[in-house]
C-alpha atoms as a PDB file:
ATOM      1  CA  UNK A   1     -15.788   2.881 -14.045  1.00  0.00           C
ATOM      2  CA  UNK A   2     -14.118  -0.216 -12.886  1.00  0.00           C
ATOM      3  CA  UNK A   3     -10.003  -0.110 -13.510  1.00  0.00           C
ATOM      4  CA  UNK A   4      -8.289  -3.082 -15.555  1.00  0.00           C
ATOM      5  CA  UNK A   5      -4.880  -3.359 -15.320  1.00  0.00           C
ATOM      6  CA  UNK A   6      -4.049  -6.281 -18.113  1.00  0.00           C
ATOM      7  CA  UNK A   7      -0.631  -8.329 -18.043  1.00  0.00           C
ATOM      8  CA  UNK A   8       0.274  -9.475 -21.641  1.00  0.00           C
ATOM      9  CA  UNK A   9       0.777 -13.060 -20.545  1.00  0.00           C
ATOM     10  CA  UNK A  10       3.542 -13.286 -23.213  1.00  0.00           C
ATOM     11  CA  UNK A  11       5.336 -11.007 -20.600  1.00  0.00           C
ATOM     12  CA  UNK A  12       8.270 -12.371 -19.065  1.00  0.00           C
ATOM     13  CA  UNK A  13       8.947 -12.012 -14.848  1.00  0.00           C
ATOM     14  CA  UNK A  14      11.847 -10.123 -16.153  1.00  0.00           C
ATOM     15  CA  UNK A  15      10.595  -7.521 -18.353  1.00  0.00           C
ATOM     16  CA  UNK A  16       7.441  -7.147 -15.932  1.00  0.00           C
ATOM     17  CA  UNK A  17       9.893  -5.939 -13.185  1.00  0.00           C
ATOM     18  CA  UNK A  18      12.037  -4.187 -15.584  1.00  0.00           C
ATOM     19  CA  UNK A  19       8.753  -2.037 -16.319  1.00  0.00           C
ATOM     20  CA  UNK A  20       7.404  -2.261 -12.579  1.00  0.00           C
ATOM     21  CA  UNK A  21      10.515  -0.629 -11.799  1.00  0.00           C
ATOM     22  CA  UNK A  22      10.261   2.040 -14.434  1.00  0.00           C
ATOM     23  CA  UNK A  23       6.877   2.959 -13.501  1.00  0.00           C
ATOM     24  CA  UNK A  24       8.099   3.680 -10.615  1.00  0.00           C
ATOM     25  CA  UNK A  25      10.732   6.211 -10.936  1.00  0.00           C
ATOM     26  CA  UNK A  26       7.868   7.854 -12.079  1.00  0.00           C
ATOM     27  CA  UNK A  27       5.708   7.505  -9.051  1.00  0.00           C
ATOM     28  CA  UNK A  28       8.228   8.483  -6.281  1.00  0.00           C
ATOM     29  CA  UNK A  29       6.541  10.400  -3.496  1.00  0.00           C
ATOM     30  CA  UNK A  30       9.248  12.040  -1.473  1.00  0.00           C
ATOM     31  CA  UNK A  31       9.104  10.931   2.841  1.00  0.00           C
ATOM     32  CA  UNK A  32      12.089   9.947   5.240  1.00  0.00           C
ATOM     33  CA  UNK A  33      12.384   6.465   5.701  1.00  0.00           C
ATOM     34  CA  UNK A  34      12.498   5.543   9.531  1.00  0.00           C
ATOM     35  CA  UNK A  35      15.889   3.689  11.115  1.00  0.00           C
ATOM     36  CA  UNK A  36      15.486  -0.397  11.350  1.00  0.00           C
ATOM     37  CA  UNK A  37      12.245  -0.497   8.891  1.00  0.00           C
ATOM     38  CA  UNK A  38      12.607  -3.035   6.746  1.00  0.00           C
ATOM     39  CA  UNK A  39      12.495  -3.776   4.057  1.00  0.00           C
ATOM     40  CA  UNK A  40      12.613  -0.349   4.033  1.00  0.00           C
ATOM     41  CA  UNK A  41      14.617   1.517   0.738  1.00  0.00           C
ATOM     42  CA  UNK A  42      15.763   4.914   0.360  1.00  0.00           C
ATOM     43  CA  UNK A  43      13.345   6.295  -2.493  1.00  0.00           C
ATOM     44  CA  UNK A  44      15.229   9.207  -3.578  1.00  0.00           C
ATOM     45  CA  UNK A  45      18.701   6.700  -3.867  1.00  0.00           C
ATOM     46  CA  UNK A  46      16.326   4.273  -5.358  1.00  0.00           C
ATOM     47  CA  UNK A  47      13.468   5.644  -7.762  1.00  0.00           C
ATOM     48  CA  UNK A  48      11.013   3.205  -5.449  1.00  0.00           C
ATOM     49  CA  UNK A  49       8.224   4.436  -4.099  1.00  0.00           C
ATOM     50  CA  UNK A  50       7.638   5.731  -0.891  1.00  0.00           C
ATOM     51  CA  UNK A  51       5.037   6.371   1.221  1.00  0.00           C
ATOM     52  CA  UNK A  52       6.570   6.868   4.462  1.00  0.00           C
ATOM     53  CA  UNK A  53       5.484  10.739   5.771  1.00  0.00           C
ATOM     54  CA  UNK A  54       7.371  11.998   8.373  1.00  0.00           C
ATOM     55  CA  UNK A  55       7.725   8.958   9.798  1.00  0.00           C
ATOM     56  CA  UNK A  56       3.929   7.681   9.524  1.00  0.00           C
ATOM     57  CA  UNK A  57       3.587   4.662   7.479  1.00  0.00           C
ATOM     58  CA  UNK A  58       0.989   5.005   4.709  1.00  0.00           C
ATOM     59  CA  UNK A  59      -0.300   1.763   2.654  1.00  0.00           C
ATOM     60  CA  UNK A  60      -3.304   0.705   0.711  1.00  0.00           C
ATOM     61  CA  UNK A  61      -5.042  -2.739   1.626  1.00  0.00           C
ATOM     62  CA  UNK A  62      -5.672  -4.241  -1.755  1.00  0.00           C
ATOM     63  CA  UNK A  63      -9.428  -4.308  -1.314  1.00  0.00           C
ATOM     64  CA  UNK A  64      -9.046  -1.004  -2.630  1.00  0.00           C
ATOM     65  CA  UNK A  65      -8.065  -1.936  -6.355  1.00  0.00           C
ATOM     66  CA  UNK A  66     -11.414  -4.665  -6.186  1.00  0.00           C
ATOM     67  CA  UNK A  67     -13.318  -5.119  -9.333  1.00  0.00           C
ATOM     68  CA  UNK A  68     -10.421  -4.655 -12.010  1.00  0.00           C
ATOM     69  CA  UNK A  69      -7.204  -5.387 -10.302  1.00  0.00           C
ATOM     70  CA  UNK A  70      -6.428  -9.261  -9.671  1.00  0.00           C
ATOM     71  CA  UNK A  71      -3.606 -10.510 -10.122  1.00  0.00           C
ATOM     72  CA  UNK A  72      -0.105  -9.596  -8.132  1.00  0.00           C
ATOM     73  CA  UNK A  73       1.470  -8.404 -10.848  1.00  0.00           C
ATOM     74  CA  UNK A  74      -1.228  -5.805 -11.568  1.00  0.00           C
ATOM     75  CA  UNK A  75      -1.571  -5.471  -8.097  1.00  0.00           C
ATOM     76  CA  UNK A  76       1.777  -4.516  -7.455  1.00  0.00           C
ATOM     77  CA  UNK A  77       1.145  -2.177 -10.542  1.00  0.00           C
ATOM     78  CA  UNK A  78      -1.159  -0.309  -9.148  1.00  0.00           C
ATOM     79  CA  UNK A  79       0.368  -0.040  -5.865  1.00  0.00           C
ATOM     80  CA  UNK A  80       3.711   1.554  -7.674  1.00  0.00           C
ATOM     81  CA  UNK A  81       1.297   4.112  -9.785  1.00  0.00           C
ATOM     82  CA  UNK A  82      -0.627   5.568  -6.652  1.00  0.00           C
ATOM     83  CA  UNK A  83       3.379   5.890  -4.964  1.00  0.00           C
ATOM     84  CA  UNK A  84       2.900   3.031  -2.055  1.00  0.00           C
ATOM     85  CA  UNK A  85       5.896   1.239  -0.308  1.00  0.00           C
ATOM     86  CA  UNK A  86       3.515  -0.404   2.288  1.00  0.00           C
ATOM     87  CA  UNK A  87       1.210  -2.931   1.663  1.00  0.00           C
ATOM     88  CA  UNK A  88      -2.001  -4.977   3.345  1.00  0.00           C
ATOM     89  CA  UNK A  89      -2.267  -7.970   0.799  1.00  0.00           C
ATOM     90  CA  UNK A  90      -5.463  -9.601   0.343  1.00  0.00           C
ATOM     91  CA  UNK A  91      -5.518 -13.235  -0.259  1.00  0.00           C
ATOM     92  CA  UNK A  92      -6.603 -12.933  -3.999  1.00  0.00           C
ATOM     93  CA  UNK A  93      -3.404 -12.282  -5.450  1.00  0.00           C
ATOM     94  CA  UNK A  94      -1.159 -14.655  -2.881  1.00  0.00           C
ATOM     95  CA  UNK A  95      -3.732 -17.837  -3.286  1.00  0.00           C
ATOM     96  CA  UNK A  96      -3.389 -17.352  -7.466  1.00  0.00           C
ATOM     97  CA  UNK A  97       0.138 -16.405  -7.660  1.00  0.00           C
ATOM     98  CA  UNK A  98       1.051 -19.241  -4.969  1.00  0.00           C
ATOM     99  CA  UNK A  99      -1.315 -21.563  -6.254  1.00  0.00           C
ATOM    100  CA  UNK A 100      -2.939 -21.886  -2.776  1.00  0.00           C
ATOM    101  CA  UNK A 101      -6.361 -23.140  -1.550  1.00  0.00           C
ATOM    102  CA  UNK A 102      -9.133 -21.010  -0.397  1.00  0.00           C
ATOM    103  CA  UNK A 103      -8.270 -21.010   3.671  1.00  0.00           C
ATOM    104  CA  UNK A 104      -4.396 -21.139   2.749  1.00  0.00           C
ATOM    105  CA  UNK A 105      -3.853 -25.127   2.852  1.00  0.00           C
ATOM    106  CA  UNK A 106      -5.199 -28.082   1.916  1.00  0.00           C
ATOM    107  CA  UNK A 107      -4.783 -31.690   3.192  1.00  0.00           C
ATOM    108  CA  UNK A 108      -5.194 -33.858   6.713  1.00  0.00           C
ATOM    109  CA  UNK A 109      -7.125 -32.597   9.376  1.00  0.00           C
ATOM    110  CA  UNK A 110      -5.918 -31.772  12.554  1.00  0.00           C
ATOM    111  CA  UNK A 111      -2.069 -33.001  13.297  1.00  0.00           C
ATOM    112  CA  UNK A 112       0.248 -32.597  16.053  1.00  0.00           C
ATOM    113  CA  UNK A 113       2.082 -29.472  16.713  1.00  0.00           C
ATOM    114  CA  UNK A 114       5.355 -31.651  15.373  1.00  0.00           C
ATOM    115  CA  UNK A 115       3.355 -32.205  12.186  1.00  0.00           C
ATOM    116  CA  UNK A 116       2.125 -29.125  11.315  1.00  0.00           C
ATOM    117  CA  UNK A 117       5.645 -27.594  11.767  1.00  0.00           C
ATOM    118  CA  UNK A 118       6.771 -29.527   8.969  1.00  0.00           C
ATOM    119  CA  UNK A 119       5.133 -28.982   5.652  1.00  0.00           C
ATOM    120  CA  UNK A 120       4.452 -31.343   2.456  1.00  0.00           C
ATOM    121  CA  UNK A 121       6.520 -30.895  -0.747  1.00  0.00           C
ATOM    122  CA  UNK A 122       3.516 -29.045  -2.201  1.00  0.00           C
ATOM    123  CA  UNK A 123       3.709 -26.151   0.897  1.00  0.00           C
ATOM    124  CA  UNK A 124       7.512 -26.246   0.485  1.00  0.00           C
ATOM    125  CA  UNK A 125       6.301 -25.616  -3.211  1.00  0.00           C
ATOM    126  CA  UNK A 126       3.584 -22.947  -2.270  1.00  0.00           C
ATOM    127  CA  UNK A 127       6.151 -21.249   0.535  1.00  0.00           C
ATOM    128  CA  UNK A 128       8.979 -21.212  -1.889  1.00  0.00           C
ATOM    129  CA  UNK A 129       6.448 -18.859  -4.588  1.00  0.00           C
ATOM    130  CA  UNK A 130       4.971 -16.612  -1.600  1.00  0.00           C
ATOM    131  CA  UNK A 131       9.082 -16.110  -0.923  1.00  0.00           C
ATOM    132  CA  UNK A 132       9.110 -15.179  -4.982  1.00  0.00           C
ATOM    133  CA  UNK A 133       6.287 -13.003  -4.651  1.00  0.00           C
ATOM    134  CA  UNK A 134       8.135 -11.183  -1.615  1.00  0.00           C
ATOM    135  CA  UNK A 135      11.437 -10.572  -3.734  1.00  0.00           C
ATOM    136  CA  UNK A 136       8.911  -9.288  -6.251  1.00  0.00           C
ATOM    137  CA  UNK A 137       7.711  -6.858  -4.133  1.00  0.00           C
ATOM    138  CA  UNK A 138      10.371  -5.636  -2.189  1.00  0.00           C
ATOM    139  CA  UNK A 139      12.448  -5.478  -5.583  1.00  0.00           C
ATOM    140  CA  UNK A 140       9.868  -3.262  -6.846  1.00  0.00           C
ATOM    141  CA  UNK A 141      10.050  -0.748  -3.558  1.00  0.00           C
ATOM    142  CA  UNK A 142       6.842  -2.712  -1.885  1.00  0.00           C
ATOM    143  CA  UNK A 143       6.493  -4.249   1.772  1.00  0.00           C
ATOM    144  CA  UNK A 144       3.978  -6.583   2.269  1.00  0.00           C
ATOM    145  CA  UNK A 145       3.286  -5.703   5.878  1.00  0.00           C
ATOM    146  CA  UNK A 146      -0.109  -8.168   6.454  1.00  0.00           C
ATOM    147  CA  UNK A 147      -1.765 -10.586   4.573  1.00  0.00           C
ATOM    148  CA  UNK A 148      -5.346 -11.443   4.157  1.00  0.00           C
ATOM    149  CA  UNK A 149      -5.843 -14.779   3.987  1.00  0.00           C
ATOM    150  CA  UNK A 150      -8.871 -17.078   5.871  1.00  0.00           C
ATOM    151  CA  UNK A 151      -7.172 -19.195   8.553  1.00  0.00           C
ATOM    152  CA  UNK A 152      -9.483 -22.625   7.655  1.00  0.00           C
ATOM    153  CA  UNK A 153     -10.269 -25.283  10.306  1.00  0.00           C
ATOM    154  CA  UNK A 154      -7.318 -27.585  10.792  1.00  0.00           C
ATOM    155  CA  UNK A 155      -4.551 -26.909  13.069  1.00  0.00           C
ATOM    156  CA  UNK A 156      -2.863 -27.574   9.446  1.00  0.00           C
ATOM    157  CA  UNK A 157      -4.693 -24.620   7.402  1.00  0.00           C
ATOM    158  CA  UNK A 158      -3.888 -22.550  10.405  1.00  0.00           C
ATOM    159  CA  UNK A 159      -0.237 -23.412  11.251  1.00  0.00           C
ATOM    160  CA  UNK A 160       0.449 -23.196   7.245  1.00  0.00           C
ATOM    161  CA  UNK A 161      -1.098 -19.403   7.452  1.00  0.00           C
ATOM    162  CA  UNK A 162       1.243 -17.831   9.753  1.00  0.00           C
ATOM    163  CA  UNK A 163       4.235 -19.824   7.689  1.00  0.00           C
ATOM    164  CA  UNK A 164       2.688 -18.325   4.490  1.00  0.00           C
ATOM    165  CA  UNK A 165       2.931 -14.666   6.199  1.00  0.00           C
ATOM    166  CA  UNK A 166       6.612 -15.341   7.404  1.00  0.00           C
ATOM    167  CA  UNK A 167       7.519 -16.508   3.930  1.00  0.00           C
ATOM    168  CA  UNK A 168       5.699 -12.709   2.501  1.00  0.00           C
ATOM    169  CA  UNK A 169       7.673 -11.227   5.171  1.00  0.00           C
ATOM    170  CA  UNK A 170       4.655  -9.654   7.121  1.00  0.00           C
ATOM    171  CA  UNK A 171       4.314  -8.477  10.566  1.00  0.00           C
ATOM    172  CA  UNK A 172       0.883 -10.127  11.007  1.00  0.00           C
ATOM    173  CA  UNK A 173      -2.419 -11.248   9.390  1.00  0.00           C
ATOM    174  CA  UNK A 174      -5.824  -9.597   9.501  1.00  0.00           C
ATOM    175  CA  UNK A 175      -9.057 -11.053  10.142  1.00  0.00           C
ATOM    176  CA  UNK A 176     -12.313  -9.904  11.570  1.00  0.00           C
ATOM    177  CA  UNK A 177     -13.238  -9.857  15.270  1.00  0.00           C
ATOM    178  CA  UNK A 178     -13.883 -13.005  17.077  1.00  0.00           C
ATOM    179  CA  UNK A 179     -13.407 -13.563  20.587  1.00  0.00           C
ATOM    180  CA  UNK A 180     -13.749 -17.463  20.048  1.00  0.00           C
ATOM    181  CA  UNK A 181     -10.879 -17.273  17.369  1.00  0.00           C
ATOM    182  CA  UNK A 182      -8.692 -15.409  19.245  1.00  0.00           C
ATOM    183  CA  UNK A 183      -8.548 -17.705  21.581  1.00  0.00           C
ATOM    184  CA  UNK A 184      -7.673 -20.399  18.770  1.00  0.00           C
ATOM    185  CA  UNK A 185      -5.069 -18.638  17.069  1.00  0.00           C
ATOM    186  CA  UNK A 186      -2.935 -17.108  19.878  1.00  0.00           C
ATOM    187  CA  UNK A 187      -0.918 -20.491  20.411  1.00  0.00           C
ATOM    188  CA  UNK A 188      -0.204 -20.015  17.040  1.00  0.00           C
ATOM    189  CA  UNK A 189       0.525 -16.590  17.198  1.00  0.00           C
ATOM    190  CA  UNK A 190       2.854 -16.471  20.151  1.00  0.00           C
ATOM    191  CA  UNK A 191       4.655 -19.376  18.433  1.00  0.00           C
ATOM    192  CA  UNK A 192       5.488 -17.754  15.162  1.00  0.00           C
ATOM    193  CA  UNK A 193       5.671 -14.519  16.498  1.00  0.00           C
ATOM    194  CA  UNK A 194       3.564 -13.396  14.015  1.00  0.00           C
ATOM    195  CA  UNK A 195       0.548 -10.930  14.653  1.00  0.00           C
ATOM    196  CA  UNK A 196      -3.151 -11.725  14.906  1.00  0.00           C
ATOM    197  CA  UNK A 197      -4.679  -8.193  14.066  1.00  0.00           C
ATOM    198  CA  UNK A 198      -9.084  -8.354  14.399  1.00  0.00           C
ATOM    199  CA  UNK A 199     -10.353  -5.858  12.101  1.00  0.00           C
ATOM    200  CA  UNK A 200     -13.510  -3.970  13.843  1.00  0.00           C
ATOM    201  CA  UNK A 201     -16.630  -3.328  11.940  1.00  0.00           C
ATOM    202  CA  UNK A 202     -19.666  -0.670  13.503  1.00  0.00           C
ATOM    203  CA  UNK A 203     -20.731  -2.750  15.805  1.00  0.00           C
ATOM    204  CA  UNK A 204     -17.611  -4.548  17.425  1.00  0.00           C
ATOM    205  CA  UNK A 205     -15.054  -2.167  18.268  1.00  0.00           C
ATOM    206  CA  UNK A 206     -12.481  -2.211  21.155  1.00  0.00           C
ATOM    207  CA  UNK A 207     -13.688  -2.385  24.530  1.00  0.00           C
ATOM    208  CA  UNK A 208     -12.914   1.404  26.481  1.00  0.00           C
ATOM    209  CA  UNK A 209     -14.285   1.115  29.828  1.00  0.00           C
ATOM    210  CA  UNK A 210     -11.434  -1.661  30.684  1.00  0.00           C
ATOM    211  CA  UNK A 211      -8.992  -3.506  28.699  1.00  0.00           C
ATOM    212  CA  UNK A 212     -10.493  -5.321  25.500  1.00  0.00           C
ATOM    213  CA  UNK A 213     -10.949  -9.143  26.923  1.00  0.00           C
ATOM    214  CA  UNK A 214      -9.471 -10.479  22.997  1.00  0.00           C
ATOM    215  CA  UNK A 215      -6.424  -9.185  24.187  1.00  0.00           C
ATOM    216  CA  UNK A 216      -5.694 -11.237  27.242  1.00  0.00           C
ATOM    217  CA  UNK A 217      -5.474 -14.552  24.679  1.00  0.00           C
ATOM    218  CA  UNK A 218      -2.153 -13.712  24.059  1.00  0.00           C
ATOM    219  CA  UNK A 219       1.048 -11.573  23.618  1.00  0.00           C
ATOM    220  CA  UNK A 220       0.478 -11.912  19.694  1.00  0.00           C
ATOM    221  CA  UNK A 221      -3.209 -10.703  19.431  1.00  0.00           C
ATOM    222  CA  UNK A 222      -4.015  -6.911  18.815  1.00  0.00           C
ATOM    223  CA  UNK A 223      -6.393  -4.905  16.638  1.00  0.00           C
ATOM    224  CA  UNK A 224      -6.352  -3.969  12.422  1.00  0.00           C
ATOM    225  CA  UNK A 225      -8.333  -0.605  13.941  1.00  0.00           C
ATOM    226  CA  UNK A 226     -10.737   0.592  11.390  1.00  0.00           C
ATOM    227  CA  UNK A 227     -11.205   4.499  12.237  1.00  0.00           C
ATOM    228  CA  UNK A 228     -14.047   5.234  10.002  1.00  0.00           C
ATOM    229  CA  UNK A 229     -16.123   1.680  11.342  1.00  0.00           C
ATOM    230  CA  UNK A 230     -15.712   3.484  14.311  1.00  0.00           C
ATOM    231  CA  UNK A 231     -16.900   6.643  13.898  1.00  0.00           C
ATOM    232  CA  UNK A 232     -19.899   5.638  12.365  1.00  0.00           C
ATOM    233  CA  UNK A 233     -20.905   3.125  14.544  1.00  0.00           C
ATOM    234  CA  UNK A 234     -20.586   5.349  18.004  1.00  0.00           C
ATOM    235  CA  UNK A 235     -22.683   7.835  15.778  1.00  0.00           C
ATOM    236  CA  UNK A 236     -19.519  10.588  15.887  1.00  0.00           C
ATOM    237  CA  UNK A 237     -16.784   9.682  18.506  1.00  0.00           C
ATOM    238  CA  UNK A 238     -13.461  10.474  18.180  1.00  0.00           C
ATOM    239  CA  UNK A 239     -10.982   7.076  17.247  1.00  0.00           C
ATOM    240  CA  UNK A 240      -7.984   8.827  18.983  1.00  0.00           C
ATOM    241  CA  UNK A 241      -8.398   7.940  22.133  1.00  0.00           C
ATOM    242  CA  UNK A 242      -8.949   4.288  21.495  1.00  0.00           C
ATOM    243  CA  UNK A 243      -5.596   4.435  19.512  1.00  0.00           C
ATOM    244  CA  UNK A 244      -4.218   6.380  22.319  1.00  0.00           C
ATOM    245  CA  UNK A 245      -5.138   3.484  24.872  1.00  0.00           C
ATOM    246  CA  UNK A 246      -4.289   0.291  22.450  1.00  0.00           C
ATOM    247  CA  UNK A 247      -1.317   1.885  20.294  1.00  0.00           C
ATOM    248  CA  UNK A 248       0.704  -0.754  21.491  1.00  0.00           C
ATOM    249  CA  UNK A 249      -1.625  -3.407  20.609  1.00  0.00           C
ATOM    250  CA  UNK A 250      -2.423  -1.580  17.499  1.00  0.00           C
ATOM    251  CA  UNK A 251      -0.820  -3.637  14.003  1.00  0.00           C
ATOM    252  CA  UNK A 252      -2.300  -1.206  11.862  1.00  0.00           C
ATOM    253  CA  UNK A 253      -4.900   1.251  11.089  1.00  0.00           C
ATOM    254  CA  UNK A 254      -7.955   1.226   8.381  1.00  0.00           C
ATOM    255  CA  UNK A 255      -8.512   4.644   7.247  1.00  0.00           C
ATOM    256  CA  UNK A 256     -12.196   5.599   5.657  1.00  0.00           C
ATOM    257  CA  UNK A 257     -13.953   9.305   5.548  1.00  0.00           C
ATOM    258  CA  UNK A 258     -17.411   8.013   7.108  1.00  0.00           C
ATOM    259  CA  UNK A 259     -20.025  10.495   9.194  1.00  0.00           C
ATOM    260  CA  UNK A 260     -21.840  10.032  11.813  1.00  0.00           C
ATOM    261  CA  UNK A 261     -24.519   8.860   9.675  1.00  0.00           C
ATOM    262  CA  UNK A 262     -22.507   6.473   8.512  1.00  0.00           C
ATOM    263  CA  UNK A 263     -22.422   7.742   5.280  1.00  0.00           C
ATOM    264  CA  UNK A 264     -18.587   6.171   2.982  1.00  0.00           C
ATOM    265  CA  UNK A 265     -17.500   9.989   1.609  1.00  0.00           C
ATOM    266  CA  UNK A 266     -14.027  10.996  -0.620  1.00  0.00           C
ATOM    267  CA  UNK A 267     -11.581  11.957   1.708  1.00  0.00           C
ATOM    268  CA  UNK A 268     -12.347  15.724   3.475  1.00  0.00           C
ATOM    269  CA  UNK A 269     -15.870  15.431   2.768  1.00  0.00           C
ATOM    270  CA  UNK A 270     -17.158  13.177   5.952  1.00  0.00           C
ATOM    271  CA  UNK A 271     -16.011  13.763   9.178  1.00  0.00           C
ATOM    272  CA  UNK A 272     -13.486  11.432  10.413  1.00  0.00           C
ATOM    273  CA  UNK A 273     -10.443  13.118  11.734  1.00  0.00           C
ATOM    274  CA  UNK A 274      -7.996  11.261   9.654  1.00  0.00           C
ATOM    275  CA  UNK A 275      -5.878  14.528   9.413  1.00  0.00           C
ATOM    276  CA  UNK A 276      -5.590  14.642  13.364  1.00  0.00           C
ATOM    277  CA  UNK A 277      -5.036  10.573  13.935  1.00  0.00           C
ATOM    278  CA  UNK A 278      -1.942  11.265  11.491  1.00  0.00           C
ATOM    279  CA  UNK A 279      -0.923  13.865  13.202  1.00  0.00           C
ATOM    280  CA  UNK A 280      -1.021  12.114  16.018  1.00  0.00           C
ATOM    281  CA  UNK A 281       1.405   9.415  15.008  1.00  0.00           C
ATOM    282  CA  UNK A 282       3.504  11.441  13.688  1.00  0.00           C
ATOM    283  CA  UNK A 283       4.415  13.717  16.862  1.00  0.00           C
ATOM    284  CA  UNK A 284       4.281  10.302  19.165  1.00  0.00           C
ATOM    285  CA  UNK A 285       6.552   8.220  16.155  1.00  0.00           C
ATOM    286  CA  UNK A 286       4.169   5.320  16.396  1.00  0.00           C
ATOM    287  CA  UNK A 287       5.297   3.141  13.816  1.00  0.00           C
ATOM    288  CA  UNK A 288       2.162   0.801  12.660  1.00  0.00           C
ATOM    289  CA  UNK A 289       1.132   1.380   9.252  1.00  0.00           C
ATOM    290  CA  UNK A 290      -2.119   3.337   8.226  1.00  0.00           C
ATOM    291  CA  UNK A 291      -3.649   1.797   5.339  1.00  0.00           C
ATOM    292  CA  UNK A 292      -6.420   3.387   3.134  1.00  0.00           C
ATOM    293  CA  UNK A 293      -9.344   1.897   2.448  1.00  0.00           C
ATOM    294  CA  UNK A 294     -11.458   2.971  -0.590  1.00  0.00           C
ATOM    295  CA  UNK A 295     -14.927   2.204   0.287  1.00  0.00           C
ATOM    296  CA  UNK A 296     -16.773   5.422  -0.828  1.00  0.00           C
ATOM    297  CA  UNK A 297     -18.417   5.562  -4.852  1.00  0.00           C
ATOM    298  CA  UNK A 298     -15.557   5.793  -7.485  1.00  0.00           C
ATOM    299  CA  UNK A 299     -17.009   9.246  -9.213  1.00  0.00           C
ATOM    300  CA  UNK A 300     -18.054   8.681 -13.351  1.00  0.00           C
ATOM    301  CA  UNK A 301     -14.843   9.099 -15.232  1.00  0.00           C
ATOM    302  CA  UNK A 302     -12.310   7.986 -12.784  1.00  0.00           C
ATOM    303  CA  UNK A 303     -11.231   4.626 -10.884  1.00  0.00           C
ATOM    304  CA  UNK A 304      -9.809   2.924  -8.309  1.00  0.00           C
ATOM    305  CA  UNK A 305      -5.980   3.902  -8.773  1.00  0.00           C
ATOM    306  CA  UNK A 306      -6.590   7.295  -9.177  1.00  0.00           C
ATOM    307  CA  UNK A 307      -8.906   7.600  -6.202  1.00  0.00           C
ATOM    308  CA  UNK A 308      -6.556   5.718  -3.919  1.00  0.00           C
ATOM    309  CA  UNK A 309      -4.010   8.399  -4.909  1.00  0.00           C
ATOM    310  CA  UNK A 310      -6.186  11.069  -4.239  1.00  0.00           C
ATOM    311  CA  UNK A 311      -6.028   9.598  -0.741  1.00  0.00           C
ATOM    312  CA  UNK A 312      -2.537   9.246  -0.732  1.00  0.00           C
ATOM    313  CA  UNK A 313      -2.169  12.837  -1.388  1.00  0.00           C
ATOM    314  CA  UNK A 314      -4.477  13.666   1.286  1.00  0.00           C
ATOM    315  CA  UNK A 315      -2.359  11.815   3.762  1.00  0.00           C
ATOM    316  CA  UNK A 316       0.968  13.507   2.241  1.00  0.00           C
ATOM    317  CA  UNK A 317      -0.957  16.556   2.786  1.00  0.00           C
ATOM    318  CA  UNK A 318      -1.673  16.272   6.383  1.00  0.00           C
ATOM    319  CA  UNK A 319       1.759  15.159   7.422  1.00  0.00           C
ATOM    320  CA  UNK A 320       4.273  17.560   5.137  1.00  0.00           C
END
């Protein structure tokens, strides 16, 4: 069964976040919020949500909720039902809340750095809404800690993507593995000081025998580490000690039960040692967020929301 979350669209931005906020006080999951995290709330002061374990950072990216949940208000719904504070936002929601194109911007090609530091009225426009949808967020107990969002061709589209993740307040943005674009973005990177984080698939994970080559583009450049990718595609191998090597090059985690197979299972039934990688951060504090993924069959009866909180359980589980 696919979830739909529906927005009345006679519903005012008030009375959504007057009910966003009601929902929930009724969705707090109890975890200590770590010193300088922001923007980090006390749940328990608050009635927010919070999904910070013993330290360990647990969010959802929002491919999770595909197939029923569009919008960012639903989004953001469902995010507040299954108890997250943390956040991977998929371009969806930004691009139709924002009113932006498909690779973030639209307009000239190419431009001087000078130029594309200085955006049109319409990206003042389109900045000023991914600021609103921030507030929205963070008002509702939510960091957006990375955005999804295709960089485009232009030094315009890309420049314009790392101002759209400043103005959502996110550490970094997530794309998939590319040595070539890498080397593109990291000008970028270093000079917003926001994160390029290459998301790994089976085949394309980091590099063991010596440090990963993507990494020497620049100081800005690290890895969106997908755990269960991993396991399956080295047919059983342990993620921790690539996250032991790269922590500090790691922006954040994708979490998946896979086997060796390569099999997508509910949580406990493959053979991914999520419970030990969270243990993990948790007795060395590492800080980057772990985000669940829901890739495996949604069982008859249920959906989306409810399986992402049977994963956020799972995680509470292994860390309390």
């Amino acid at each position: 069964m696919k979830t739909r979350i529906i927005t009345d669209e006679a519903t005012t931005r008030r009375a959504f976040l007057g009910g966003a906020a009601a929902l929930a006080a009724c969705a707090i999951v109890p975890g200590r919020v770590l010193a300088g995290d922001t923007p980090r709330v006390a749940a328990a002061a608050s009635g927010k949500p919070n999904s910070v374990f013993n330290g360990v950072r647990i969010g959802c990216i929002t491919y999770s909720y595909r197939g029923g949940v569009n919008s960012a208000e639903d989004t953001l719904k469902a995010l507040i039902q299954d108890g997250l504070s943390e956040v991977e936002l998929m371009g969806g929601p930004i691009q139709a809340y924002a009113g932006l194109g498909g690779g973030g911007a639209r307009g000239r090609k190419g431009g001087s750095a000078e130029q594309t530091a200085k955006p049109t009225d319409a990206h003042q426009a389109q900045l000023a809404k991914c600021q609103e949808l921030r507030k929205m967020y963070n008002d509702a107990g939510v960091n957006i800690h990375i955005q999804k969002i295709g960089f485009g061709k232009s030094d315009e589209e890309i420049d314009f993507n790392f101002q759209v993740a400043k103005a959502l307040g996110c550490k970094g943005i997530t794309t998939e593995r590319s040595e070539a674009l890498a080397k593109k973005l990291a000008p970028f990177a270093d000079k917003h000081k926001i994160w390029v984080a290459f998301h790994n698939h089976t085949n394309n994970y980091p590099v063991m025998d010596k440090i990963d080559p993507i990494l020497s583009y620049g100081e800005y450049i690290g890895f969106n580490f997908d755990v269960g990718h991993y396991f399956a595609g080295t047919k059983g191998r342990s993620p921790i000690p690539v996250i032991e090597k790269y922590h500090d090059r790691i922006v954040s985690l994708h979490l998946k039960d896979r086997t060796a197979e390569g099999e997508n299972l509910p949580w406990g039934q493959g053979k991914t040692p999520i419970k030990e990688i969270l243990q993990l951060m948790r007795k060395e504090k590492w800080t980057f967020p772990a985000d669940i993924e829901l890739e495996y069959n949604i069982p008859r009866g249920s959906d989306s929301v409810a399986e992402v909180a049977k994963c956020v359980r799972y995680c509470k589980d292994a860390l309390t």
